[in-house]
N, C-alpha and C. Protein backbone atom coordinates (compact mmCIF):
# COMPACT_ATOMS: atom_id res chain seq x y z
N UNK A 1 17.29 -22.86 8.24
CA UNK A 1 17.98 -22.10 7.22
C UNK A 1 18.52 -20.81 7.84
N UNK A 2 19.58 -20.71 7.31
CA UNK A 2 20.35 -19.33 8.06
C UNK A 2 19.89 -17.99 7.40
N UNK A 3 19.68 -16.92 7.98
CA UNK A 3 19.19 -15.71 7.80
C UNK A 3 20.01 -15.05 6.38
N UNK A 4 21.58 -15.35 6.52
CA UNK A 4 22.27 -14.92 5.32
C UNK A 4 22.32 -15.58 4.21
N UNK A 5 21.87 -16.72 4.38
CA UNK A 5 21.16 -17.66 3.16
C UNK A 5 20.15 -17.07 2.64
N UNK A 6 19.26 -16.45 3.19
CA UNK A 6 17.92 -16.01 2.47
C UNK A 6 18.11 -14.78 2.17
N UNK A 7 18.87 -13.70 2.74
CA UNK A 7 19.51 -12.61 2.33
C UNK A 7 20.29 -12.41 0.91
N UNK A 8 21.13 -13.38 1.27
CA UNK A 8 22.03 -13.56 -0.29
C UNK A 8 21.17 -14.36 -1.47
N UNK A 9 20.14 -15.27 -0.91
CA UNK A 9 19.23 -15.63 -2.31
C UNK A 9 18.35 -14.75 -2.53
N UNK A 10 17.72 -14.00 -1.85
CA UNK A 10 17.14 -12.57 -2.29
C UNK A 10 17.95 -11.52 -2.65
N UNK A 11 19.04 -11.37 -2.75
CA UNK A 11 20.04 -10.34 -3.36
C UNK A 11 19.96 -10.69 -4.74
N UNK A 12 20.19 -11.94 -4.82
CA UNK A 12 20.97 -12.51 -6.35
C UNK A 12 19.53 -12.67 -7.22
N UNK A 13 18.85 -13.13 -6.88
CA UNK A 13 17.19 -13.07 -7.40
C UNK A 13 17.04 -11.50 -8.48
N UNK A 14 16.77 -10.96 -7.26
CA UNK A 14 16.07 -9.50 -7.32
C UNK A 14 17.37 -8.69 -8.41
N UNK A 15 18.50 -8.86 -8.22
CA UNK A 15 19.35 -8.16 -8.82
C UNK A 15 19.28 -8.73 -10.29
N UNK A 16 19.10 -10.21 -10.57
CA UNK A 16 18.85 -10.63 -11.70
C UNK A 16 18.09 -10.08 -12.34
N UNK A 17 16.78 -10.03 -12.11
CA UNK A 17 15.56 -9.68 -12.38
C UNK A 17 15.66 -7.89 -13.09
N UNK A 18 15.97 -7.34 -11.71
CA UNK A 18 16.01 -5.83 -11.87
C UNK A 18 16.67 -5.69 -13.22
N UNK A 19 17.56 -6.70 -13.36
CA UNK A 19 18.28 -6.15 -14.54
C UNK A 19 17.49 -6.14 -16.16
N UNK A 20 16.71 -7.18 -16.24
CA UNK A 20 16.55 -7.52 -17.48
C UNK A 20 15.52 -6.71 -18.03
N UNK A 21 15.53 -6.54 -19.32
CA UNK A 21 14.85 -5.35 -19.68
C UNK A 21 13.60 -5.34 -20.18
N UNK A 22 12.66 -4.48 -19.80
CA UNK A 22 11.23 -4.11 -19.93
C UNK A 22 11.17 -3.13 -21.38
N UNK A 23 10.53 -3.42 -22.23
CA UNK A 23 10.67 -2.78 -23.30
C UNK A 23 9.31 -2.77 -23.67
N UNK A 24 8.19 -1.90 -24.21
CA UNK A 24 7.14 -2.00 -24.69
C UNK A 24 7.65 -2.20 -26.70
N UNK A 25 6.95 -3.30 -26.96
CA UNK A 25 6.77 -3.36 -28.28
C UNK A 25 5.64 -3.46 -29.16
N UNK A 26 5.46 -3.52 -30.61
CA UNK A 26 4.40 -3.33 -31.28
C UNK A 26 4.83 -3.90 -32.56
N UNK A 27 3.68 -4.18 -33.19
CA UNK A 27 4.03 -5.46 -34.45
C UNK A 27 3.49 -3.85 -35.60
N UNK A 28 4.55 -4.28 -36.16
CA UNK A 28 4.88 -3.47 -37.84
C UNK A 28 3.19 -3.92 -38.50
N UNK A 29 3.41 -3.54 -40.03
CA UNK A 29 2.39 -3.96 -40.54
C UNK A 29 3.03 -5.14 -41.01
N UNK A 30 4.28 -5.43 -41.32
CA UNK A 30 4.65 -6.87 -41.86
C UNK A 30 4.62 -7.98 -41.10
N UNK A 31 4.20 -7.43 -39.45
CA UNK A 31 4.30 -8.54 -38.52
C UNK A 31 5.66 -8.80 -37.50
N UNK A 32 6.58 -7.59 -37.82
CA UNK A 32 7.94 -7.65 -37.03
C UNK A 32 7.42 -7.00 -35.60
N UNK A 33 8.19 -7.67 -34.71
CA UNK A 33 8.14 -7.06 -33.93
C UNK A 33 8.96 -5.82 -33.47
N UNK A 34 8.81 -4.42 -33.03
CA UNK A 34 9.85 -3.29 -33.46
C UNK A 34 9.35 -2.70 -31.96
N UNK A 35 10.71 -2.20 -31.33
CA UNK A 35 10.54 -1.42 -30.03
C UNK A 35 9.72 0.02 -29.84
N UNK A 36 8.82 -0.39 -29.14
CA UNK A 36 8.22 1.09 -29.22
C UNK A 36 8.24 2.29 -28.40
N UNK A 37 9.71 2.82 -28.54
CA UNK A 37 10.12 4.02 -27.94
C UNK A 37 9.44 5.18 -27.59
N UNK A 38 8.65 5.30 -28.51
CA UNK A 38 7.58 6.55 -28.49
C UNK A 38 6.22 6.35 -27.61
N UNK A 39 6.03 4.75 -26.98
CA UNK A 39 4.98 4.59 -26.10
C UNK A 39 5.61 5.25 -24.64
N UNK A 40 3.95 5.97 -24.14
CA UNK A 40 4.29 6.53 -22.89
C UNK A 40 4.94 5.77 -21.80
N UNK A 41 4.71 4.28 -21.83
CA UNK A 41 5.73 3.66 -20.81
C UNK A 41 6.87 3.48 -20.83
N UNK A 42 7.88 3.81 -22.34
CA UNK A 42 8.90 2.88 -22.71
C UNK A 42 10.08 3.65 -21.22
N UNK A 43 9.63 4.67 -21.05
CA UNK A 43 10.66 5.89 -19.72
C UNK A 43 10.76 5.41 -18.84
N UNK A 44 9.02 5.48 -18.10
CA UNK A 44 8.75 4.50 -17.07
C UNK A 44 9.61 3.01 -16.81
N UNK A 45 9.60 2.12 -17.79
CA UNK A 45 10.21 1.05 -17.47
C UNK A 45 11.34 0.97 -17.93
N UNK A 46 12.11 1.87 -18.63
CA UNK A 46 13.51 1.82 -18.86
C UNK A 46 14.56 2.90 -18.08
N UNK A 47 13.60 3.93 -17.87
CA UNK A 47 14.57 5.59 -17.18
C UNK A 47 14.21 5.11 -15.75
N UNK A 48 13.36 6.04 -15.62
CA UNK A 48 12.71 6.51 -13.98
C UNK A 48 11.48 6.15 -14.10
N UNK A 49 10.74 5.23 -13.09
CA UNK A 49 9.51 5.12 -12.96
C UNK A 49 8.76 5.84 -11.68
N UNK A 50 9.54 6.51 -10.87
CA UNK A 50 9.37 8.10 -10.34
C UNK A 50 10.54 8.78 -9.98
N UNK A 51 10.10 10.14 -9.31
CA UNK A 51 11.24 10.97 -9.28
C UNK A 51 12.05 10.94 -8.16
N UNK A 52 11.65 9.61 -7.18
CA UNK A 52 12.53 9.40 -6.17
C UNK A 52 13.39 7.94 -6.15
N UNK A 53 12.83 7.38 -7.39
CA UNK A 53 13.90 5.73 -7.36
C UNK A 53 14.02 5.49 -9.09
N UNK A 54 15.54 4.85 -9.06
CA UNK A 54 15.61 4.59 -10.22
C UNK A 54 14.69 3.08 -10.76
N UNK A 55 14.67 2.77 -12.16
CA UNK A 55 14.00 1.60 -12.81
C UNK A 55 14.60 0.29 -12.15
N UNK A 56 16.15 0.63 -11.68
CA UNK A 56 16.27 -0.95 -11.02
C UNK A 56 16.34 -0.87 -9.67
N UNK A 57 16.24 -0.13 -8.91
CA UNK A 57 16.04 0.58 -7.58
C UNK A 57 14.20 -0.25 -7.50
N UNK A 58 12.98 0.17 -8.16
CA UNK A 58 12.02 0.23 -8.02
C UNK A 58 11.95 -1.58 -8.60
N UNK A 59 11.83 -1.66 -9.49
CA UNK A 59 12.17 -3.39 -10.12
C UNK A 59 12.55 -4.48 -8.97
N UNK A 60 13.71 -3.96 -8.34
CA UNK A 60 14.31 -4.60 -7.36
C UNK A 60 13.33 -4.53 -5.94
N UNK A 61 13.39 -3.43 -5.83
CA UNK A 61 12.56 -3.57 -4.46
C UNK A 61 10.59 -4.22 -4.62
N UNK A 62 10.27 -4.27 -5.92
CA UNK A 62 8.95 -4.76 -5.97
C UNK A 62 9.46 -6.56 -5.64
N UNK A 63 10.61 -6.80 -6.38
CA UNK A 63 11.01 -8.58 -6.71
C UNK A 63 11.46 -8.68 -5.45
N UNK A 64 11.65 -7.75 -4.23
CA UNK A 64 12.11 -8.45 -2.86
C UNK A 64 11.09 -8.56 -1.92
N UNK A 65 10.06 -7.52 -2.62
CA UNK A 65 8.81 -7.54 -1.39
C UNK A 65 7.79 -9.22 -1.96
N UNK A 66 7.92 -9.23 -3.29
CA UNK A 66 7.13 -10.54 -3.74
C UNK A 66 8.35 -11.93 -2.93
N UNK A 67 9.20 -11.55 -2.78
CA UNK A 67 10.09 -13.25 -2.25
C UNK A 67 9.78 -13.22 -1.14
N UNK A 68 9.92 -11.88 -0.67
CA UNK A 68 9.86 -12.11 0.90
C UNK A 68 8.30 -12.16 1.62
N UNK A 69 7.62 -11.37 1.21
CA UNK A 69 5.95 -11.33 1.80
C UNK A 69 4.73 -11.67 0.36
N UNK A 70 5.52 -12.20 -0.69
CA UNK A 70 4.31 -13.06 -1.36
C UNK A 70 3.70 -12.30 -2.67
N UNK A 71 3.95 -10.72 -2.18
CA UNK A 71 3.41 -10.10 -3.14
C UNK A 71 4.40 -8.22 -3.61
N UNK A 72 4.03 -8.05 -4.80
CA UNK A 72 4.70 -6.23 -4.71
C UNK A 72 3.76 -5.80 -5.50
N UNK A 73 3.18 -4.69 -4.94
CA UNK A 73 2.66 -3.38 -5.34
C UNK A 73 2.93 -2.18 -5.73
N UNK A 74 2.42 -1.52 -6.89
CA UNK A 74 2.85 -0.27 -6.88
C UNK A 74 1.37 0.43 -7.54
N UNK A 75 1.21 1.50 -6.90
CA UNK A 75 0.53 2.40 -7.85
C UNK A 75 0.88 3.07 -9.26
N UNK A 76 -0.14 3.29 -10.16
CA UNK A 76 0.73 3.49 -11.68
C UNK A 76 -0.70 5.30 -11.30
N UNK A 77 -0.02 5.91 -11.50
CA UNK A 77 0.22 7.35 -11.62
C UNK A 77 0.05 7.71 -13.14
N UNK A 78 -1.92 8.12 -13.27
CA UNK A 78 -1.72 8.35 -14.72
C UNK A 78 -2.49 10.02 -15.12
N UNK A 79 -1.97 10.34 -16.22
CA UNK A 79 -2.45 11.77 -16.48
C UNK A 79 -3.94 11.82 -17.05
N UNK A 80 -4.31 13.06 -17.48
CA UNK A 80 -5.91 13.34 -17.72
C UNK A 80 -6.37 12.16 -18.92
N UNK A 81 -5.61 11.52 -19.65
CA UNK A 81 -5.74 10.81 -21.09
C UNK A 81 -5.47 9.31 -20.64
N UNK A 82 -5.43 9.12 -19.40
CA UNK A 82 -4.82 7.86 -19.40
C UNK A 82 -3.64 7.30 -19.12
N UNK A 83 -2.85 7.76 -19.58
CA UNK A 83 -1.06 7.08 -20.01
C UNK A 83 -0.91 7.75 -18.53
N UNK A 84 -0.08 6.42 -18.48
CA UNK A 84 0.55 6.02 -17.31
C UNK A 84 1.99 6.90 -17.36
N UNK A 85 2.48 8.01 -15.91
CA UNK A 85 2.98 9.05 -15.58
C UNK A 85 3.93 8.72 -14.95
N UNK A 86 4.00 7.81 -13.79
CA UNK A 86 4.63 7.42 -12.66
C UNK A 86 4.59 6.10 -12.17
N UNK A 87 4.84 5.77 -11.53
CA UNK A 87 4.95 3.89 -10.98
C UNK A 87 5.41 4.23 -9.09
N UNK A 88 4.69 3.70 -8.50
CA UNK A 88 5.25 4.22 -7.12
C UNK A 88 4.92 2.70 -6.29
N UNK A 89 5.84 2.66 -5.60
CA UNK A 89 6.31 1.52 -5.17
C UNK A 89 4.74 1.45 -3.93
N UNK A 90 4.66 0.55 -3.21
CA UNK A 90 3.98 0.56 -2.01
C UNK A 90 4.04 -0.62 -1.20
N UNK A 91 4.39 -0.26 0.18
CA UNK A 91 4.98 -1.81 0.31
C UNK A 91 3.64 -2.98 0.64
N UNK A 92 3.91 -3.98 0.80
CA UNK A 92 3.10 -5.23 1.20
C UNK A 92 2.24 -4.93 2.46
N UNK A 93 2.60 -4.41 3.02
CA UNK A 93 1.82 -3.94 5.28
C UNK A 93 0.83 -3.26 4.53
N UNK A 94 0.89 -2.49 3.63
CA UNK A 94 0.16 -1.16 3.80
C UNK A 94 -1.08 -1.63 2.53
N UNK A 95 -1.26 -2.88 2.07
CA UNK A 95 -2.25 -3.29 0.97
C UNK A 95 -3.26 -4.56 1.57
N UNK A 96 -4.45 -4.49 1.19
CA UNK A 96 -5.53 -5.63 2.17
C UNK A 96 -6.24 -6.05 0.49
N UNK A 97 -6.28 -7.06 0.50
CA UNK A 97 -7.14 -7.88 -0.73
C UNK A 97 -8.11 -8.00 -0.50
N UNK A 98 -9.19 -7.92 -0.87
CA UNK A 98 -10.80 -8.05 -1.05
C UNK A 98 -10.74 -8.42 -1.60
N UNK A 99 -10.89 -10.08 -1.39
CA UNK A 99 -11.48 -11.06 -2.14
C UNK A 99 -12.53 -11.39 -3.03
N UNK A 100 -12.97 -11.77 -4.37
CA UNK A 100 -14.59 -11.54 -4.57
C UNK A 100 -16.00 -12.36 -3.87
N UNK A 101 -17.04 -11.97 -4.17
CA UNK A 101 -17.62 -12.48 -3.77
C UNK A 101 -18.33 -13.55 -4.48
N UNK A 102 -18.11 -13.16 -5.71
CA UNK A 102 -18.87 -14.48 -6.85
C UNK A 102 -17.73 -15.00 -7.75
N UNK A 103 -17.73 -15.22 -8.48
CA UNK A 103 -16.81 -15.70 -9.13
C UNK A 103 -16.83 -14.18 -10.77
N UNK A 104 -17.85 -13.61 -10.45
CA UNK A 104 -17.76 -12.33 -11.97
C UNK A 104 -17.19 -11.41 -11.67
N UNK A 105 -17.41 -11.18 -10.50
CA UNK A 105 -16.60 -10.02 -9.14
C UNK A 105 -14.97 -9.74 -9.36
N UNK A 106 -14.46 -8.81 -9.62
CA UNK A 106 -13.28 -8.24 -9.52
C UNK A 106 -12.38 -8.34 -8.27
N UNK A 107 -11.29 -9.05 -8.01
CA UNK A 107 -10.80 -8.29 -6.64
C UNK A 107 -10.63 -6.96 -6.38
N UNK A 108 -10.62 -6.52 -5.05
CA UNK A 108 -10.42 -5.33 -4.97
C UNK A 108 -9.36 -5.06 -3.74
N UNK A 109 -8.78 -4.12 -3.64
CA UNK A 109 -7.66 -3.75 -2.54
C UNK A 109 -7.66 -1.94 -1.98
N UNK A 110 -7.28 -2.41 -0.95
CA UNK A 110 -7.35 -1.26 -0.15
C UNK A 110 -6.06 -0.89 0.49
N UNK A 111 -5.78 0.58 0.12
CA UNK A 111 -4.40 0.90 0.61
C UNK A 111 -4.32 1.66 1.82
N UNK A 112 -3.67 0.97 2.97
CA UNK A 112 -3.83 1.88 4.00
C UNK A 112 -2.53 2.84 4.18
N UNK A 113 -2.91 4.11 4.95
CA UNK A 113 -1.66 4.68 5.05
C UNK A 113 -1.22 4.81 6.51
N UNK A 114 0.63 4.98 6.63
CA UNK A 114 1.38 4.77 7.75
C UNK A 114 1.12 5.70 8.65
């Protein structure tokens, strides 16, 4: 397979993807489903999910690191209460899986730095 074959099917992928929209929602009391603008993520996944890449900038580059090396990471950046602040990309080299050891066991991962 030619190199610009896998280039251009990872362009068209990731650009698809990046595009479509992330919206947090929440069911009414009647059971509708209604966009929930006022949740702390709706920014995050629609504006800026930090202050150095845009939502399809960051979208895109998580959907090229999963085609190309299997997986995308990001750290979620949250304030004293919880709610999630930031989204920061991290690439695939720099993350190690710890596998569990039983089956009740959590995975766990370790981020190394460059």
């Amino acid at each position: 397979m030619l190199l610009s074959t896998v280039y251009r099917c990872v362009e068209v992928i990731s650009d698809s993807v990046a595009q479509l929209p992330l919206e947090p929602y929440r069911i009414d009391s009647n059971g509708y489903k209604m966009k929930f603008t006022k949740h702390p993520t709706y920014r995050l996944l629609n504006s800026e999910p930090n202050s150095k890449m845009t939502r399809f900038t960051f979208i895109k580059t998580l959907i090229v690191s999963t085609l190309l090396k299997g997986n995308g990471f990001a750290y979620i950046e949250r304030d004293n209460e919880g709610n999630a602040t930031a989204m920061h990309y991290i690439p695939s080299e720099l993350v190690t899986i710890i596998p569990p050891k039983t089956l009740g066991d959590a995975v766990a991962y370790t981020v190394g730095i460059v």
